[in-house]
Structures are given as C-alpha cells and as structure tokens.
PDB file of N, CA and C in Angstrom:
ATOM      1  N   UNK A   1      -0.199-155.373 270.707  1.00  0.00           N
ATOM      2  CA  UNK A   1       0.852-154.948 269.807  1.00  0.00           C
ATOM      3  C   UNK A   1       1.775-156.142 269.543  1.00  0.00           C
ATOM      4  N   UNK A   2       2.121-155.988 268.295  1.00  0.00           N
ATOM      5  CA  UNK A   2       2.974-157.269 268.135  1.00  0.00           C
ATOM      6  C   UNK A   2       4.356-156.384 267.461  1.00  0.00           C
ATOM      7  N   UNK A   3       5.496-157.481 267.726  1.00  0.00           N
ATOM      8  CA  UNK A   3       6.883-156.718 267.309  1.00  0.00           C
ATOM      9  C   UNK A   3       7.782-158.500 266.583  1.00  0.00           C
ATOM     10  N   UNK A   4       8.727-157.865 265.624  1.00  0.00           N
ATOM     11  CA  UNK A   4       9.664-159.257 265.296  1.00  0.00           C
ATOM     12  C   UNK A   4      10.730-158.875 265.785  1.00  0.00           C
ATOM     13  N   UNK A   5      11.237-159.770 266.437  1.00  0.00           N
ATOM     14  CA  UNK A   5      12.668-159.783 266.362  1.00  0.00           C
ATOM     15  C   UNK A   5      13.638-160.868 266.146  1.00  0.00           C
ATOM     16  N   UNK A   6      14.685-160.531 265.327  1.00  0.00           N
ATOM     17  CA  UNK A   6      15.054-161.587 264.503  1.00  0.00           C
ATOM     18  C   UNK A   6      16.326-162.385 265.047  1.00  0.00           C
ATOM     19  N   UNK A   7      16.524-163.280 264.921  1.00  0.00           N
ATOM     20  CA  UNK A   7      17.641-163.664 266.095  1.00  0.00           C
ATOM     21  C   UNK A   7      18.926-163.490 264.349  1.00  0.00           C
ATOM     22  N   UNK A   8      20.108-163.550 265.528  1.00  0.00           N
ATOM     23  CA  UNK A   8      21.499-164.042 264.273  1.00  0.00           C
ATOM     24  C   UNK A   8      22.376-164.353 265.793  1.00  0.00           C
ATOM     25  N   UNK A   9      23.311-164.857 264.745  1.00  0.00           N
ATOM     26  CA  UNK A   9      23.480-164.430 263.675  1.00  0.00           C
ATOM     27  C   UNK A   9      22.890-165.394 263.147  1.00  0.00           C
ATOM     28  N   UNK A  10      23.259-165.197 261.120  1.00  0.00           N
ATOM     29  CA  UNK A  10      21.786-166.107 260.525  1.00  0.00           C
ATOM     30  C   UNK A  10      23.370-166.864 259.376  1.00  0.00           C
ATOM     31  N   UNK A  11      23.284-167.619 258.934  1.00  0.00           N
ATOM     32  CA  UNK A  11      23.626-168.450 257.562  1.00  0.00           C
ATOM     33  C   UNK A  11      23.926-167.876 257.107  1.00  0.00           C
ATOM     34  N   UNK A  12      25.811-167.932 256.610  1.00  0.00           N
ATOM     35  CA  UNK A  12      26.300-167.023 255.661  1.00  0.00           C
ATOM     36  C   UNK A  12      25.676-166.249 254.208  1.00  0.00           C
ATOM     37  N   UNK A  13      24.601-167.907 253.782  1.00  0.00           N
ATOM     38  CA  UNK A  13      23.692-167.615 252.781  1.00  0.00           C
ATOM     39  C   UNK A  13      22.424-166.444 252.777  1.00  0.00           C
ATOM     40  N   UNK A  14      22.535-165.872 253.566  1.00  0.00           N
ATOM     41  CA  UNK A  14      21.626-165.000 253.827  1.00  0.00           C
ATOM     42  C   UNK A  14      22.118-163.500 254.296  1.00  0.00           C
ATOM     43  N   UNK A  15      21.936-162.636 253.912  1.00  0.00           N
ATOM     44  CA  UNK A  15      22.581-161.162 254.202  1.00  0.00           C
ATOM     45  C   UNK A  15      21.243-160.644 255.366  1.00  0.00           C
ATOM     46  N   UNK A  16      22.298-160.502 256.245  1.00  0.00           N
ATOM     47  CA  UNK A  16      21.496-160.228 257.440  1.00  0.00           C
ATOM     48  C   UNK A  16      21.544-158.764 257.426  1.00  0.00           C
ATOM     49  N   UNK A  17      21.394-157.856 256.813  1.00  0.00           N
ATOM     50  CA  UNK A  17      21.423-156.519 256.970  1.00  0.00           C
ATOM     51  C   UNK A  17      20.251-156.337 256.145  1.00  0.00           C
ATOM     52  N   UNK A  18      20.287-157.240 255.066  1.00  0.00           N
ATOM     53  CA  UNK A  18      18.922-157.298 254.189  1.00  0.00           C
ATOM     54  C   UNK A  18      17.827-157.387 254.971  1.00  0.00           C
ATOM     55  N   UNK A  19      17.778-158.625 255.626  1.00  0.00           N
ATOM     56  CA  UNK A  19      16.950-159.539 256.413  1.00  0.00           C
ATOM     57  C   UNK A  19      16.538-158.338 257.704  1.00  0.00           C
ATOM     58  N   UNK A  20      17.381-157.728 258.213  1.00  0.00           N
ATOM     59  CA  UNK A  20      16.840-156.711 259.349  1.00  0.00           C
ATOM     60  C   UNK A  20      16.475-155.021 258.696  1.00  0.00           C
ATOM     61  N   UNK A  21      16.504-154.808 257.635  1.00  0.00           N
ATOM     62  CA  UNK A  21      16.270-153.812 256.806  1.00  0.00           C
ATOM     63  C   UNK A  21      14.492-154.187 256.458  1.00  0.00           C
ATOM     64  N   UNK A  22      14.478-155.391 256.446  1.00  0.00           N
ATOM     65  CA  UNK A  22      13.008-155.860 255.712  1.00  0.00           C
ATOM     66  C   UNK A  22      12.213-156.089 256.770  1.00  0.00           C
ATOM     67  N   UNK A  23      12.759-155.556 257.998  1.00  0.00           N
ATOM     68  CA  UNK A  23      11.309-155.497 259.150  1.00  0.00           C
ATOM     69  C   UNK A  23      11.125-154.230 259.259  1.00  0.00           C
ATOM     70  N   UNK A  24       9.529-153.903 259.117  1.00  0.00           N
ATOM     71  CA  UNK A  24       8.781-152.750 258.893  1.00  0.00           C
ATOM     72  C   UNK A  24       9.755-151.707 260.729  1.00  0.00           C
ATOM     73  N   UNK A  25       9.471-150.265 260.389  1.00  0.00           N
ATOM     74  CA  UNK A  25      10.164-150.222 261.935  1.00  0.00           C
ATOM     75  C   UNK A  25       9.096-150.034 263.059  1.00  0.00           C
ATOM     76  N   UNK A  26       7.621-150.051 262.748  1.00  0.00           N
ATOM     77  CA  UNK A  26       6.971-150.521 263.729  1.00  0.00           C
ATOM     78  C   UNK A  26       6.616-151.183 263.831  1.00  0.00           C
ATOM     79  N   UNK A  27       7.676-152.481 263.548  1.00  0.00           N
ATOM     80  CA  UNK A  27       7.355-154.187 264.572  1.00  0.00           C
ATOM     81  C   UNK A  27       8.990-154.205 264.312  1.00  0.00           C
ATOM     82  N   UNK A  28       9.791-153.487 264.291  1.00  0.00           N
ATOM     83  CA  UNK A  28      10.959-153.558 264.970  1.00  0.00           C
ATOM     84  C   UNK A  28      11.515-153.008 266.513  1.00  0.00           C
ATOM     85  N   UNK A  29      11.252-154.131 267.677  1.00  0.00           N
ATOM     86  CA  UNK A  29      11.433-154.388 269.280  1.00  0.00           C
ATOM     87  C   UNK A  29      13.022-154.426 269.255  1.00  0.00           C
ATOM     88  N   UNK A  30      13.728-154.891 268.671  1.00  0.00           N
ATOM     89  CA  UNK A  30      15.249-154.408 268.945  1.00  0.00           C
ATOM     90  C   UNK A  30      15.861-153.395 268.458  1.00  0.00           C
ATOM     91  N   UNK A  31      15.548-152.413 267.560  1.00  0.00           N
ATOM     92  CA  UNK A  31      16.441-151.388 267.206  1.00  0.00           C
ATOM     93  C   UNK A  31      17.083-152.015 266.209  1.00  0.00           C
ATOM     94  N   UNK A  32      17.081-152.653 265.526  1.00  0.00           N
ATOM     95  CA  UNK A  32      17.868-153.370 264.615  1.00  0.00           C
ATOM     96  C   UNK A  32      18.106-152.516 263.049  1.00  0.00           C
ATOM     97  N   UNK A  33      16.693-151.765 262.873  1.00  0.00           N
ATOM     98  CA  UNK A  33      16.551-151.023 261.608  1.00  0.00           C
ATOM     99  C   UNK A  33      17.575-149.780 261.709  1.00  0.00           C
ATOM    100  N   UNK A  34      17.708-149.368 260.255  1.00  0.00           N
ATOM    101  CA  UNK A  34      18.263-147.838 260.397  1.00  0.00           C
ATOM    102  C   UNK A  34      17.261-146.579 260.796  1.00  0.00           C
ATOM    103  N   UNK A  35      15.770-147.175 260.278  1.00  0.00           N
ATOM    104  CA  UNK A  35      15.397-146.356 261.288  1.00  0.00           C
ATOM    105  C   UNK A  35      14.740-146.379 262.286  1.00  0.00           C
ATOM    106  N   UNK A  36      14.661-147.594 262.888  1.00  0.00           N
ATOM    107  CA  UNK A  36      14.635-147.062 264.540  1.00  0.00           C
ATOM    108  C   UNK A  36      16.122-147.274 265.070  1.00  0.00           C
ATOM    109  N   UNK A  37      16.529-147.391 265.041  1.00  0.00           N
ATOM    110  CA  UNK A  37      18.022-147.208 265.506  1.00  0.00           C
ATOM    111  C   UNK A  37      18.294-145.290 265.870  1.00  0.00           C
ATOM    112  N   UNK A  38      17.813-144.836 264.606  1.00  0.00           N
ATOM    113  CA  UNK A  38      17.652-143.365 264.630  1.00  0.00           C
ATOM    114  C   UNK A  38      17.084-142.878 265.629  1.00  0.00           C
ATOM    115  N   UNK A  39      15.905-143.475 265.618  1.00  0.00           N
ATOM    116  CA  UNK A  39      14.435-143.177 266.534  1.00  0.00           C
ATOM    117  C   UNK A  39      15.152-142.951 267.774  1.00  0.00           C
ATOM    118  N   UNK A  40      15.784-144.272 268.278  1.00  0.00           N
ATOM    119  CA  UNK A  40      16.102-144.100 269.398  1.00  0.00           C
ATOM    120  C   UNK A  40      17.288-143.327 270.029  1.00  0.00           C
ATOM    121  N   UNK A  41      18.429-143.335 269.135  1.00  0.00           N
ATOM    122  CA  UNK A  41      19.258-142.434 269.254  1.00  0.00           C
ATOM    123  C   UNK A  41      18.948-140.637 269.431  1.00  0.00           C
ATOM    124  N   UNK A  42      17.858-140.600 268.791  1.00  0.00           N
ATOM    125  CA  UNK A  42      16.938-138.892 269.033  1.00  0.00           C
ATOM    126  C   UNK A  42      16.294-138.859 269.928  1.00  0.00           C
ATOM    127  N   UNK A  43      16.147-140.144 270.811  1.00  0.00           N
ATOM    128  CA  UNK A  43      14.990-140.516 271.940  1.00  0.00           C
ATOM    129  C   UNK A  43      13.592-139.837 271.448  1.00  0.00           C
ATOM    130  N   UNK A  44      13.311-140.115 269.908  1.00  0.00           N
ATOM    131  CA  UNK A  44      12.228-140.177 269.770  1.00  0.00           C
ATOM    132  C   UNK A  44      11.270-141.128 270.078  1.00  0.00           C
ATOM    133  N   UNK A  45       9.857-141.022 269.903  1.00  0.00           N
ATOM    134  CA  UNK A  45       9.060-141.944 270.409  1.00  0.00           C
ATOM    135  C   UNK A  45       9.057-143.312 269.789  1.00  0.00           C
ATOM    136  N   UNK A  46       9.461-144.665 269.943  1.00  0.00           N
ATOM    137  CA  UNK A  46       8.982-145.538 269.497  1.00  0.00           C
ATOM    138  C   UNK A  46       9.857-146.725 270.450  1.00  0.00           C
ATOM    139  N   UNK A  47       9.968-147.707 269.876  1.00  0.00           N
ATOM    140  CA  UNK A  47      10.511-149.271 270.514  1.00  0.00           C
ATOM    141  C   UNK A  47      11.830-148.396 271.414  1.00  0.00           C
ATOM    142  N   UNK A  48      12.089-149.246 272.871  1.00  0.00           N
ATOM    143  CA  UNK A  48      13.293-149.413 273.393  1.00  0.00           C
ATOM    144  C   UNK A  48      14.014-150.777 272.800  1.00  0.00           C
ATOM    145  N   UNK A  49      15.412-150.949 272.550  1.00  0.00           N
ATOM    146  CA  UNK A  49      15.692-152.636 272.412  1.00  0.00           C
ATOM    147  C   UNK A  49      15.307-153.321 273.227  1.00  0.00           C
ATOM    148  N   UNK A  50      14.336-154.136 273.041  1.00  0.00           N
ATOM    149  CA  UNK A  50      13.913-155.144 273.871  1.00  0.00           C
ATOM    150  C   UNK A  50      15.018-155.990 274.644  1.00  0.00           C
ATOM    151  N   UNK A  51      16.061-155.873 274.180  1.00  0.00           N
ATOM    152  CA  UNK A  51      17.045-157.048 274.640  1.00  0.00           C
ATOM    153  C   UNK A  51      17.927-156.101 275.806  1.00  0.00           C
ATOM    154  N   UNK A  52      18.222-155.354 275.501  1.00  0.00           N
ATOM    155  CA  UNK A  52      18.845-153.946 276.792  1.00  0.00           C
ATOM    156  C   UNK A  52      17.686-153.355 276.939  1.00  0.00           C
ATOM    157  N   UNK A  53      16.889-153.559 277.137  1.00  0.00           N
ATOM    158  CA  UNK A  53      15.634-152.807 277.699  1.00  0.00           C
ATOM    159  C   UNK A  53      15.263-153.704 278.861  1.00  0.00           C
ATOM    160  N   UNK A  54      15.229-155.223 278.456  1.00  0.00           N
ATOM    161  CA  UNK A  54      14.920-156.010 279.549  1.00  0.00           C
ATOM    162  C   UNK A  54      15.767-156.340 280.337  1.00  0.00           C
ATOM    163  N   UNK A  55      17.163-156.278 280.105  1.00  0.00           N
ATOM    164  CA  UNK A  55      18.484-156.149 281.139  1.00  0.00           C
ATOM    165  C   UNK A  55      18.635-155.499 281.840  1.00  0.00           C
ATOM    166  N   UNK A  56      18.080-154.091 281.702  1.00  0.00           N
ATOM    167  CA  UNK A  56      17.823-153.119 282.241  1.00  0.00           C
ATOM    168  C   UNK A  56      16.719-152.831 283.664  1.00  0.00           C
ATOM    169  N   UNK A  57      15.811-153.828 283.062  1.00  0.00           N
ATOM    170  CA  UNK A  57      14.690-153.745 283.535  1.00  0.00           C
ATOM    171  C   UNK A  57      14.364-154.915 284.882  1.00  0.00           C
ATOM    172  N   UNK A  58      15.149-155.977 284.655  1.00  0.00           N
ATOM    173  CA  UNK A  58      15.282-157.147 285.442  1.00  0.00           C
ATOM    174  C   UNK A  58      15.550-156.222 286.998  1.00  0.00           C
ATOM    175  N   UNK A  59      16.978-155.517 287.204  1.00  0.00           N
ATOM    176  CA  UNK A  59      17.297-155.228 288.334  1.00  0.00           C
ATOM    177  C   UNK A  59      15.864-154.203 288.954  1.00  0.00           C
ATOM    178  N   UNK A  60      15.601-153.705 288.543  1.00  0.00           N
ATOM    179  CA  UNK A  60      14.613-152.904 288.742  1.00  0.00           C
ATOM    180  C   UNK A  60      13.673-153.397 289.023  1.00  0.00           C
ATOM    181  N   UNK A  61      13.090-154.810 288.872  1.00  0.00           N
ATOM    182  CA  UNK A  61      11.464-155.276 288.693  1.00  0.00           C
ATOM    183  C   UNK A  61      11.943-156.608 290.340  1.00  0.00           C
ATOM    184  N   UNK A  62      12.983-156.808 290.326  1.00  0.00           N
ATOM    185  CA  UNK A  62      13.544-157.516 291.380  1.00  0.00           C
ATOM    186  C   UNK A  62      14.275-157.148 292.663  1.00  0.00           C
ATOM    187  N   UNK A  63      14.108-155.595 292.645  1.00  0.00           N
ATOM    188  CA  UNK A  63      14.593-154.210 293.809  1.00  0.00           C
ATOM    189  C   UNK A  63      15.962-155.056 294.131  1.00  0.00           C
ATOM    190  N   UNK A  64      16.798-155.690 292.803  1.00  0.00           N
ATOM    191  CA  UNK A  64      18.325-155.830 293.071  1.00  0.00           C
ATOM    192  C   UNK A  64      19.348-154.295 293.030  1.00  0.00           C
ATOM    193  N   UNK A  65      19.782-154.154 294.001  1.00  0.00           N
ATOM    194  CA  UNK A  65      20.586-152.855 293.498  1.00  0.00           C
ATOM    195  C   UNK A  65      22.302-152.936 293.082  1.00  0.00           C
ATOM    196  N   UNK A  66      22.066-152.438 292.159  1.00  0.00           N
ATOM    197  CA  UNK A  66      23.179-152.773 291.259  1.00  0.00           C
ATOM    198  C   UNK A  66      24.265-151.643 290.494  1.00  0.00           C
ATOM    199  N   UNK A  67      24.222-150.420 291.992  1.00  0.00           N
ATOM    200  CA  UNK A  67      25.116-149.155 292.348  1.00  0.00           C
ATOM    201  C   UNK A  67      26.511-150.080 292.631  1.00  0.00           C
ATOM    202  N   UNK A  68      27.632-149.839 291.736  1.00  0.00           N
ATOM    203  CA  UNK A  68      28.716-149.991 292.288  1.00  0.00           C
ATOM    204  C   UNK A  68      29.030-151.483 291.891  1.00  0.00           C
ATOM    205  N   UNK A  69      28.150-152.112 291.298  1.00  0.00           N
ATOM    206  CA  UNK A  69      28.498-153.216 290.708  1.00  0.00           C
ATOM    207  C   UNK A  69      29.246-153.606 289.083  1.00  0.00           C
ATOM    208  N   UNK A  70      30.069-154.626 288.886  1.00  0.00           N
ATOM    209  CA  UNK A  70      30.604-154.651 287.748  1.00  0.00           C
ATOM    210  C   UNK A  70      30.257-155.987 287.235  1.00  0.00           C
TER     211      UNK A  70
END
C-alpha cells in the first residue's frame, strides 16, 4: 500500500488547502483531506494520522510507560 503525505507548510505561492484537497483520500496517511478527516472523526474505517499515530505508537512499541507523564 502506498500513501502521500505532504509536508508544509508550503510557499505562500501555493494554496495549501488546494494542494491537500488534491490527494485522493485513499493515499491520504495524515488525515489532511476533508474527507478523511471525516473518516476518522466517525472512526470509520480507513488511514489513522500517520504523524499522531506514530507518537502514539512509539511508547507502546518501546514498553515506555507514559501514565502520569506530561
């Protein structure tokens, strides 16, 4: 499976809402679209944000526990 994700911010010259509107939403890995943004807000099936998905995922894959931490 392949996914884009687009970094910004991007060059004033460029409308970045355009630019993240124009990735299809299944190869959108961050949630960036309106609709997976939706998707995920309904916890329907599709992409977690890759970027808080893997923040998420670090403490967990490294048995850091991170109860009570700020």
């Amino acid at each position: 499976m392949h996914g884009i994700l687009l970094q910004h911010p991007m060059g004033e010259h460029i409308d970045e809402r355009a630019a993240f509107e124009a990735i299809a939403p299944e190869k959108d890995v961050d949630g960036v679209t309106f609709a997976s943004f939706a998707t995920m807000s309904f916890g329907l099936p599709g992409f977690v944000s890759c970027t808080s998905g893997g923040i998420m995922r670090l403490p967990d894959e490294n048995d850091v526990d991170v109860s009570g931490k700020r």
